[in-house]
PDB file of N, CA and C in Angstrom:
ATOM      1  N   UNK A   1     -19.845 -69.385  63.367  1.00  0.00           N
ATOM      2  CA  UNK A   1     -19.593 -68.374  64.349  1.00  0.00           C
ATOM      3  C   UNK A   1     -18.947 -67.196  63.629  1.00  0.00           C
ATOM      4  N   UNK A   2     -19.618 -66.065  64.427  1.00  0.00           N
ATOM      5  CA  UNK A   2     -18.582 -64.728  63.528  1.00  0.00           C
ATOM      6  C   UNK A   2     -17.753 -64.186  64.855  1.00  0.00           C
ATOM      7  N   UNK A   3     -16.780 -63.608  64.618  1.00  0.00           N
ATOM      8  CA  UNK A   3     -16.053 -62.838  65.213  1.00  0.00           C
ATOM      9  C   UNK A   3     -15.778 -61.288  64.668  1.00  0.00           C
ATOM     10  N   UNK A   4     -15.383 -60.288  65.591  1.00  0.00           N
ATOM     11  CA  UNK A   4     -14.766 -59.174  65.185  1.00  0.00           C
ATOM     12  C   UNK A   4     -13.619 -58.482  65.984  1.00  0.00           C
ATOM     13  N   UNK A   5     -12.659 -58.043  64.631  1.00  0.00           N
ATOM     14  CA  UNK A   5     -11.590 -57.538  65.296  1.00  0.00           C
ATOM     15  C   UNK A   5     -11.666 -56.618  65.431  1.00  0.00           C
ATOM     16  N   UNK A   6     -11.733 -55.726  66.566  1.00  0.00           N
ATOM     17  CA  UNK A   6     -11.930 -54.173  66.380  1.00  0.00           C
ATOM     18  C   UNK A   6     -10.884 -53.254  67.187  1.00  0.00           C
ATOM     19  N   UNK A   7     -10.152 -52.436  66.270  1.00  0.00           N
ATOM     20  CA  UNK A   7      -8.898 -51.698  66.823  1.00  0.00           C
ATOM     21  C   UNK A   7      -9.065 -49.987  66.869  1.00  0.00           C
ATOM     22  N   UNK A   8      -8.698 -49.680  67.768  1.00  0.00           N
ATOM     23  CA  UNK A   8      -9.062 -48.401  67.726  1.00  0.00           C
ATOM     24  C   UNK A   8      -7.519 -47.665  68.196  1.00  0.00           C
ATOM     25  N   UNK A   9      -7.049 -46.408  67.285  1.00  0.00           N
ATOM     26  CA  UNK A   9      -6.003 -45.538  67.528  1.00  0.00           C
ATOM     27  C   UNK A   9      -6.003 -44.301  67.894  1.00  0.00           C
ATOM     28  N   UNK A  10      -5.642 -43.761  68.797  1.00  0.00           N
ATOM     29  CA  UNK A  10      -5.833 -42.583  68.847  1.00  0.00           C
ATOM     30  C   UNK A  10      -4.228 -41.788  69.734  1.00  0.00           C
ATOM     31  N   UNK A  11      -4.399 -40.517  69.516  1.00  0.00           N
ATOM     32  CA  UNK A  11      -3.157 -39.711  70.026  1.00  0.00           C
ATOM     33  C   UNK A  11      -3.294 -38.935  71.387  1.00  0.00           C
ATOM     34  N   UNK A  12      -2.663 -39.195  72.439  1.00  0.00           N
ATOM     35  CA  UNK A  12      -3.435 -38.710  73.645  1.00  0.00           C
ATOM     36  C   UNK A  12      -3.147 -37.204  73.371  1.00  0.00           C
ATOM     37  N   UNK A  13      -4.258 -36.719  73.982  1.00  0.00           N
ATOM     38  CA  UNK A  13      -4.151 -35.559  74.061  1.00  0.00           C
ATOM     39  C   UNK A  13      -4.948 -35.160  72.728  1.00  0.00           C
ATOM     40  N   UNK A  14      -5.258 -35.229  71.426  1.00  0.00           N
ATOM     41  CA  UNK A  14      -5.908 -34.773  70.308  1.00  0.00           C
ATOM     42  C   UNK A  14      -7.453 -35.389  70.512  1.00  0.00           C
ATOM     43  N   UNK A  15      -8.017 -34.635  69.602  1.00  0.00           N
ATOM     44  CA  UNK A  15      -9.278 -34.944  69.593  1.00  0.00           C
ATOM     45  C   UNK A  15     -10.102 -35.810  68.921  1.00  0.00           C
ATOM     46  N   UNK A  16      -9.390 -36.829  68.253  1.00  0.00           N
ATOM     47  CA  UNK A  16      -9.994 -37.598  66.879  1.00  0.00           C
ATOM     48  C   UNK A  16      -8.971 -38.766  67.200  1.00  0.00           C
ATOM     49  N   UNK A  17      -9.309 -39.496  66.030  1.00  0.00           N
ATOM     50  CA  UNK A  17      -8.772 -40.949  66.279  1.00  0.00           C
ATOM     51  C   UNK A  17      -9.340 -41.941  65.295  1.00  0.00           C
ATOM     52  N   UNK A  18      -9.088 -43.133  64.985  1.00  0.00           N
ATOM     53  CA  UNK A  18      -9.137 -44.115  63.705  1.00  0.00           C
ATOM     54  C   UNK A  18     -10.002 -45.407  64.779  1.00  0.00           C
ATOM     55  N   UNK A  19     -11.259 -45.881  64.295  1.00  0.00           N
ATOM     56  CA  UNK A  19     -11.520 -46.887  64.669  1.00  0.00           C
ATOM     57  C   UNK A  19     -11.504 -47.704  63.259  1.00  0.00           C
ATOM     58  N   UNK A  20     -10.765 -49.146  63.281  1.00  0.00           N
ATOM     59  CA  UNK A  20     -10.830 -50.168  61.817  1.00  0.00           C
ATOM     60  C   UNK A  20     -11.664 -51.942  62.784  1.00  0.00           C
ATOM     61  N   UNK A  21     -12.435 -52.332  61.918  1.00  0.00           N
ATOM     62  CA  UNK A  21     -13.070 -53.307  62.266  1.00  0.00           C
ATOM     63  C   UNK A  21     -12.830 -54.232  61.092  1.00  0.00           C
ATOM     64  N   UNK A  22     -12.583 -55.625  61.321  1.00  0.00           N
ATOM     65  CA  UNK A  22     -12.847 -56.593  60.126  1.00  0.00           C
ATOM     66  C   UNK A  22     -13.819 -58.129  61.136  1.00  0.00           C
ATOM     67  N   UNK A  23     -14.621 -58.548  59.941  1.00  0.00           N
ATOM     68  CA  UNK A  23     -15.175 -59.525  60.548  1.00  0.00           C
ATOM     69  C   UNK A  23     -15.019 -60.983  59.934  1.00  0.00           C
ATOM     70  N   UNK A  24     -15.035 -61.981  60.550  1.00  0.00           N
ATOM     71  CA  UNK A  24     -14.724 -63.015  60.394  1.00  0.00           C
ATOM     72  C   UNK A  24     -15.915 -63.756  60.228  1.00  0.00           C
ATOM     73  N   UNK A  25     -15.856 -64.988  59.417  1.00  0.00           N
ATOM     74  CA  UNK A  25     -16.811 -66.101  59.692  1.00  0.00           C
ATOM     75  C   UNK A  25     -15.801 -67.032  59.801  1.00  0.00           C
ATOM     76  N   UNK A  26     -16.232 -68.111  60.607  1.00  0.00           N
ATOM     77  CA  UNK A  26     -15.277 -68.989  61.180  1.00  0.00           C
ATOM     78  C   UNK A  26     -16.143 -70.387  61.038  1.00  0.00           C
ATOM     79  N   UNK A  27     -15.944 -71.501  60.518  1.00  0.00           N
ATOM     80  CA  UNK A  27     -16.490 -72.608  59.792  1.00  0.00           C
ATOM     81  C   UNK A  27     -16.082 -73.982  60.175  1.00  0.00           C
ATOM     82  N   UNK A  28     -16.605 -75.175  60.255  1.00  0.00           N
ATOM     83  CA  UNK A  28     -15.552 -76.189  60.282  1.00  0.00           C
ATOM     84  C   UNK A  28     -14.765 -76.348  59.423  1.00  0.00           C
ATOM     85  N   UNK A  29     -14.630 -75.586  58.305  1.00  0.00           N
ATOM     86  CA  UNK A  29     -13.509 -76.171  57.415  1.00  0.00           C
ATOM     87  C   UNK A  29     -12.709 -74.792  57.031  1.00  0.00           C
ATOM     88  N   UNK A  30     -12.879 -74.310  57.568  1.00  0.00           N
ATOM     89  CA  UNK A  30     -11.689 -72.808  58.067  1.00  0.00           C
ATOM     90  C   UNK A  30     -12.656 -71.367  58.244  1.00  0.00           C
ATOM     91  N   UNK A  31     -11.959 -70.640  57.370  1.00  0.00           N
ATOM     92  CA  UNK A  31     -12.217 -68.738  58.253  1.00  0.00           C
ATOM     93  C   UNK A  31     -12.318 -68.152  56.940  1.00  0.00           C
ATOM     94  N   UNK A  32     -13.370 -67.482  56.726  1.00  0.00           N
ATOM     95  CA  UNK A  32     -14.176 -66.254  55.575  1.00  0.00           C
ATOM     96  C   UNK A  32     -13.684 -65.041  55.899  1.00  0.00           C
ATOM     97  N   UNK A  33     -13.174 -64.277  54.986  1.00  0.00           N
ATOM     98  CA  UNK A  33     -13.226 -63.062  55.839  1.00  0.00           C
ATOM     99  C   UNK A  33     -14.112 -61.968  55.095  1.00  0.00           C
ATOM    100  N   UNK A  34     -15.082 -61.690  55.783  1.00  0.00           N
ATOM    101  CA  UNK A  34     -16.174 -60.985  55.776  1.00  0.00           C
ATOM    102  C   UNK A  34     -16.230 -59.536  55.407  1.00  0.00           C
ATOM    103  N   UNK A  35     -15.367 -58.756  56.084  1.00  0.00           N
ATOM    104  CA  UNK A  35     -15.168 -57.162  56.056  1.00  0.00           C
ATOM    105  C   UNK A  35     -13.853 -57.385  55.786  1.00  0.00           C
ATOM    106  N   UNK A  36     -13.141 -56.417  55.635  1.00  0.00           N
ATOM    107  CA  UNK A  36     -11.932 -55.999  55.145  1.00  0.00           C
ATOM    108  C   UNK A  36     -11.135 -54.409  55.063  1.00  0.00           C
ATOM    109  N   UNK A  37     -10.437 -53.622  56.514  1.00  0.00           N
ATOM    110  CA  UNK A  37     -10.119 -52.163  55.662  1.00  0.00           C
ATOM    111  C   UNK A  37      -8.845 -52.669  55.197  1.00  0.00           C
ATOM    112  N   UNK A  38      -9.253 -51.341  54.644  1.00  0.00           N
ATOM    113  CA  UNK A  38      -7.590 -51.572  53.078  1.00  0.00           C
ATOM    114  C   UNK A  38      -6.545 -50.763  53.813  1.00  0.00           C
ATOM    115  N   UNK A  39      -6.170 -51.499  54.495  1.00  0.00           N
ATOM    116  CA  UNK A  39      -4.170 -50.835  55.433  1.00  0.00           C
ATOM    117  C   UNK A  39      -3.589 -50.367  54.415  1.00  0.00           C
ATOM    118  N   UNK A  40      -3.603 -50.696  53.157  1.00  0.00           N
ATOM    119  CA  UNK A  40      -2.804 -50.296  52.154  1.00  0.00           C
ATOM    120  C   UNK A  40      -3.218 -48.884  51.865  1.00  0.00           C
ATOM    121  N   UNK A  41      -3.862 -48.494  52.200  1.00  0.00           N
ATOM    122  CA  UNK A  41      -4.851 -47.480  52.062  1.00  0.00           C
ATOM    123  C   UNK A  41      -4.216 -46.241  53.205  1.00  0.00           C
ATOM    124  N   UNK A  42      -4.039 -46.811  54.445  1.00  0.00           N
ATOM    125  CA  UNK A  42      -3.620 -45.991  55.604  1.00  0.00           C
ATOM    126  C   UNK A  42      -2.199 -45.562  55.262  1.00  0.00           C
ATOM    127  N   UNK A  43      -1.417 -46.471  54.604  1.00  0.00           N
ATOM    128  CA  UNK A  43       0.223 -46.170  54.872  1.00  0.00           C
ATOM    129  C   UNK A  43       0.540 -45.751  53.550  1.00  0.00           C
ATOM    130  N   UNK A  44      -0.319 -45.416  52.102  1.00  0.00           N
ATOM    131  CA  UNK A  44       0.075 -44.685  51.425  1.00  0.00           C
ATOM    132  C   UNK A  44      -0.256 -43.077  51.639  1.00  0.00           C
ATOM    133  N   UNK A  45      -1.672 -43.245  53.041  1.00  0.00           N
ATOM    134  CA  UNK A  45      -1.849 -41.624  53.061  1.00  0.00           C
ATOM    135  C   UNK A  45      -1.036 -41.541  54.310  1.00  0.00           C
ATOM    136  N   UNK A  46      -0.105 -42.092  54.408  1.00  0.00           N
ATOM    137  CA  UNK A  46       0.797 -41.532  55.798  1.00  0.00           C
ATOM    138  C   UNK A  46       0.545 -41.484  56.615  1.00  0.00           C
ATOM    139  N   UNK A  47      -0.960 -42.255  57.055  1.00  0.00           N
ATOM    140  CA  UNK A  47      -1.567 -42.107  58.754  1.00  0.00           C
ATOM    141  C   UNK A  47      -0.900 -43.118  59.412  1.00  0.00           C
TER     142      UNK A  47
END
């Protein structure tokens, strides 16, 4: 089975906004992770 996490941010009132998705595979013998964004990525550019 796959799953997806999908988060979306935005600022009311502005016009733009951050959608981040990661996907999962999910197994009998645990969880893959498929996609991946790099957060590390967001909080060194200060978003």
């Amino acid at each position: 089975m796959t799953i997806t996490y999908h988060a979306i941010f935005y600022t009311e009132g502005e016009a733009g906004g951050v959608a981040i998705e990661n996907t999962y595979l999910i197994t009998d013998t645990g969880c893959e992770v498929l996609t991946r964004w790099p957060y590390e990525e967001i909080m060194i550019l200060g978003l």
